[in-house]
Every structure is written in C-alpha cells, then in structure tokens.
C-alpha atoms as a PDB file:
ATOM      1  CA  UNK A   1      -0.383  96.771 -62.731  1.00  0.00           C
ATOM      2  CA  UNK A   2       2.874  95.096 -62.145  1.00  0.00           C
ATOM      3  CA  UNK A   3       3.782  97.583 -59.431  1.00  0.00           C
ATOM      4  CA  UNK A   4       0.857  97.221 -57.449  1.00  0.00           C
ATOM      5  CA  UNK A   5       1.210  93.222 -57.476  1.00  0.00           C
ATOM      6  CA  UNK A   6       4.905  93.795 -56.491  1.00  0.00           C
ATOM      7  CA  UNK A   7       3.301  95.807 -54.142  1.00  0.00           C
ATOM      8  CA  UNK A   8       0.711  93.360 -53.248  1.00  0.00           C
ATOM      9  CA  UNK A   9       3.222  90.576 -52.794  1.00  0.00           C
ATOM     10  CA  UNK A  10       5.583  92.751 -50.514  1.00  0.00           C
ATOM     11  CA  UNK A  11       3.038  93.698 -48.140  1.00  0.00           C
ATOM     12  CA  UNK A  12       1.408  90.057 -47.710  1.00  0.00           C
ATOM     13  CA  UNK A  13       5.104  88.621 -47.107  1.00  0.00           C
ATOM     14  CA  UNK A  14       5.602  91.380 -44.611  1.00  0.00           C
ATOM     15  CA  UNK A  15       2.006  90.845 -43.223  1.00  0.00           C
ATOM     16  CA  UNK A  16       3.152  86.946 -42.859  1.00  0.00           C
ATOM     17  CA  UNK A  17       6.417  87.240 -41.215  1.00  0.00           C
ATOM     18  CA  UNK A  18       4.303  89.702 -38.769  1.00  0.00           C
ATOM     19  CA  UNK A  19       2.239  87.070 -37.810  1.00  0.00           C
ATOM     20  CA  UNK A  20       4.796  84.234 -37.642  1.00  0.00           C
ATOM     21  CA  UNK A  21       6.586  86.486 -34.737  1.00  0.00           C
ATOM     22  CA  UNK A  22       2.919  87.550 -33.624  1.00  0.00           C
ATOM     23  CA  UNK A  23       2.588  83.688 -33.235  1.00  0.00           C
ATOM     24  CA  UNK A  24       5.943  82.677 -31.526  1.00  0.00           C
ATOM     25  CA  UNK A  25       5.659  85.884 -29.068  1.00  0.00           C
ATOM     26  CA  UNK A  26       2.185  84.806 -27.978  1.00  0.00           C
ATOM     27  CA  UNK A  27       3.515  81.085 -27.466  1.00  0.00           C
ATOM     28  CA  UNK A  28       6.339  82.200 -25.723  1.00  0.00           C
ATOM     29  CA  UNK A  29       3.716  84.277 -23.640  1.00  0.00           C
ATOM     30  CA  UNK A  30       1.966  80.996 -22.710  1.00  0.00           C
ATOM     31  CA  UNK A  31       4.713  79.372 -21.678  1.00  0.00           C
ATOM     32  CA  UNK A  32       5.886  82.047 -19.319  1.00  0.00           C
ATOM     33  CA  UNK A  33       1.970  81.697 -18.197  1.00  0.00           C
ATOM     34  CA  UNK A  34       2.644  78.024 -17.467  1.00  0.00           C
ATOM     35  CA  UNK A  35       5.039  78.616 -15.351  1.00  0.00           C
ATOM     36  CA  UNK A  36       3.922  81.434 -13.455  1.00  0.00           C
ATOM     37  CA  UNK A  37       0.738  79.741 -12.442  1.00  0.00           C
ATOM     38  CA  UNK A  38       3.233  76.594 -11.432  1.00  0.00           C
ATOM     39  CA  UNK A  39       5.367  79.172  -9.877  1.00  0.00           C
ATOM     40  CA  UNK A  40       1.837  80.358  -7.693  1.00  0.00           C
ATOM     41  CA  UNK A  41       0.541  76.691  -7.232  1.00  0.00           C
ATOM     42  CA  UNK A  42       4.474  75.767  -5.570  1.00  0.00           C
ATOM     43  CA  UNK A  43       3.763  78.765  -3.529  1.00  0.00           C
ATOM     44  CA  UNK A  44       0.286  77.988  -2.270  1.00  0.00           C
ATOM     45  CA  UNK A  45       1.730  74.599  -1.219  1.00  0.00           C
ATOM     46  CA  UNK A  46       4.463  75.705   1.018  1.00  0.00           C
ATOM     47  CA  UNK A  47       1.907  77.956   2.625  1.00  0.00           C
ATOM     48  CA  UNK A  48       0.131  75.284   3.107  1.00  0.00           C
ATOM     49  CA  UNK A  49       2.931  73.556   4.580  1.00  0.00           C
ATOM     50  CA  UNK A  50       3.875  76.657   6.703  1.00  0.00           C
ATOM     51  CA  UNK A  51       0.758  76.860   7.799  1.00  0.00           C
ATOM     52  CA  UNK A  52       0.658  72.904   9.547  1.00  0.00           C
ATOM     53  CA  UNK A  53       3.698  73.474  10.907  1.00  0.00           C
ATOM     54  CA  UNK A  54       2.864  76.200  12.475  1.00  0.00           C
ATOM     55  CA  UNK A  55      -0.758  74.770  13.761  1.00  0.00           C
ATOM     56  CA  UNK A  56       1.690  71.737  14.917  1.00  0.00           C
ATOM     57  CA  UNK A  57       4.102  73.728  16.801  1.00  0.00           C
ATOM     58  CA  UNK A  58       1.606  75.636  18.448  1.00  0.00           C
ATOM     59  CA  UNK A  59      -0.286  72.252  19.644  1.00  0.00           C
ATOM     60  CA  UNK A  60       2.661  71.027  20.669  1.00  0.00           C
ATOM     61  CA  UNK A  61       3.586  74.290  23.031  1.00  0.00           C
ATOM     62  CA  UNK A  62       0.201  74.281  24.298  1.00  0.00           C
ATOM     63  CA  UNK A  63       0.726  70.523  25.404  1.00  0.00           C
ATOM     64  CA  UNK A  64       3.994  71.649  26.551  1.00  0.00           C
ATOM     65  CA  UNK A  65       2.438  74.485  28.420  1.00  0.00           C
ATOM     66  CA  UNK A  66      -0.424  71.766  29.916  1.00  0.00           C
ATOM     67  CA  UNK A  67       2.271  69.242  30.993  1.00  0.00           C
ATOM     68  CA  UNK A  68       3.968  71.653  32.693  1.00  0.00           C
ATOM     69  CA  UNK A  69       1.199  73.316  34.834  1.00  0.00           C
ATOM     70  CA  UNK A  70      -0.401  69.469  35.606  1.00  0.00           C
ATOM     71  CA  UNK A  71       3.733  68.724  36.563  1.00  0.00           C
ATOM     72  CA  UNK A  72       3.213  72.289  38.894  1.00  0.00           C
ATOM     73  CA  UNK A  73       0.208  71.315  40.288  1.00  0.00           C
ATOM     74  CA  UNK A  74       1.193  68.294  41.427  1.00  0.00           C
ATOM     75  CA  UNK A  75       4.117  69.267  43.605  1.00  0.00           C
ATOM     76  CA  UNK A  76       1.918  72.012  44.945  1.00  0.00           C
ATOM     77  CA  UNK A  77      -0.260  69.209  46.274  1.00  0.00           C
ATOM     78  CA  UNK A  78       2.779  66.837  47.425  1.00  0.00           C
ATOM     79  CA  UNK A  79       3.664  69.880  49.265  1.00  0.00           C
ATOM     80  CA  UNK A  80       0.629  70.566  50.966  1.00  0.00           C
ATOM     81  CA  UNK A  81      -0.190  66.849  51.579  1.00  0.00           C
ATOM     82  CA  UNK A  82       2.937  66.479  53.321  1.00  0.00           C
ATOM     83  CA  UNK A  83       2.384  69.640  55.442  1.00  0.00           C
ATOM     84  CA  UNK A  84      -0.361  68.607  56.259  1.00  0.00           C
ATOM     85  CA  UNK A  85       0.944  64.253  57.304  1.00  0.00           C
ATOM     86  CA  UNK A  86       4.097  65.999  58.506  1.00  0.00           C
ATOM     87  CA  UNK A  87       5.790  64.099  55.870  1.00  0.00           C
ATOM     88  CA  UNK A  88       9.811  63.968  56.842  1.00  0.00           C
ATOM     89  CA  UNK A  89      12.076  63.641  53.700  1.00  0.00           C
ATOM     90  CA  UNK A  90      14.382  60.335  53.631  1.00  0.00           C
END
C-alpha cells in the first residue's frame, strides 16, 4: 500500500510539473501571438501608407502630365495665331 502511494505521489508531482511547463509554453505561445498579430497590423498600415503614396504620386503625374499638354497647347495656338496676324518677334 505504501508503494502504490509512493507511487501515487510520484506520478501527481510529475503530472504537476507537466502542467506548470504545459502552462508557461502556452503563455509564451500567446505572447509570440501578440506580437505577430502587432507584427501583421504594422504591416497592414504601411500598406496602407504605400498605397496613398502611390495614389498621390500618380495624381500628381497625371496633373503633371495635364499641365504640360494645356502648356503645349497653348504655344501651338500662339503659333498659329501669329501665323495667321503675321506676328514679328521683338
């Protein structure tokens, strides 16, 4: 009888220290969650970010793009309007 409570004892000490690492490997687990999903949230945002930029630079070529071809346009029709007043150059 004394052997199997010896026994008893042994294997409920071993069964607690099993779950005390059980325990500090699943919160260690969690943490290394927690910062994976901050990890992925940091991420999203400088997608985000990426993403407006980009948006921005591409508005801004396309007004680039506009400015230039109004600028063209115009000097095509100083040109013609002065070929067609015989405009002399000063």
């Amino acid at each position: 009888m004394s052997t199997e409570l010896n026994d008893f004892r042994i294997t409920s000490a071993r069964f607690e220290t099993e779950s005390k690492d059980a325990s500090i490997t699943l919160d260690t687990y969690k943490e290394k969650v927690n910062e994976l999903q901050r990890d992925i949230e940091e991420q999203k945002e400088k997608i985000e970010n990426l993403k407006k930029t980009q948006s921005r630079e591409k508005e801004e070529e396309k007004e680039k793009r506009k400015q230039e071809m109004l600028s063209e346009m115009m000097s095509k029709i100083d040109l013609v309007s002065c070929n067609v007043f015989k405009c002399t150059e000063s």
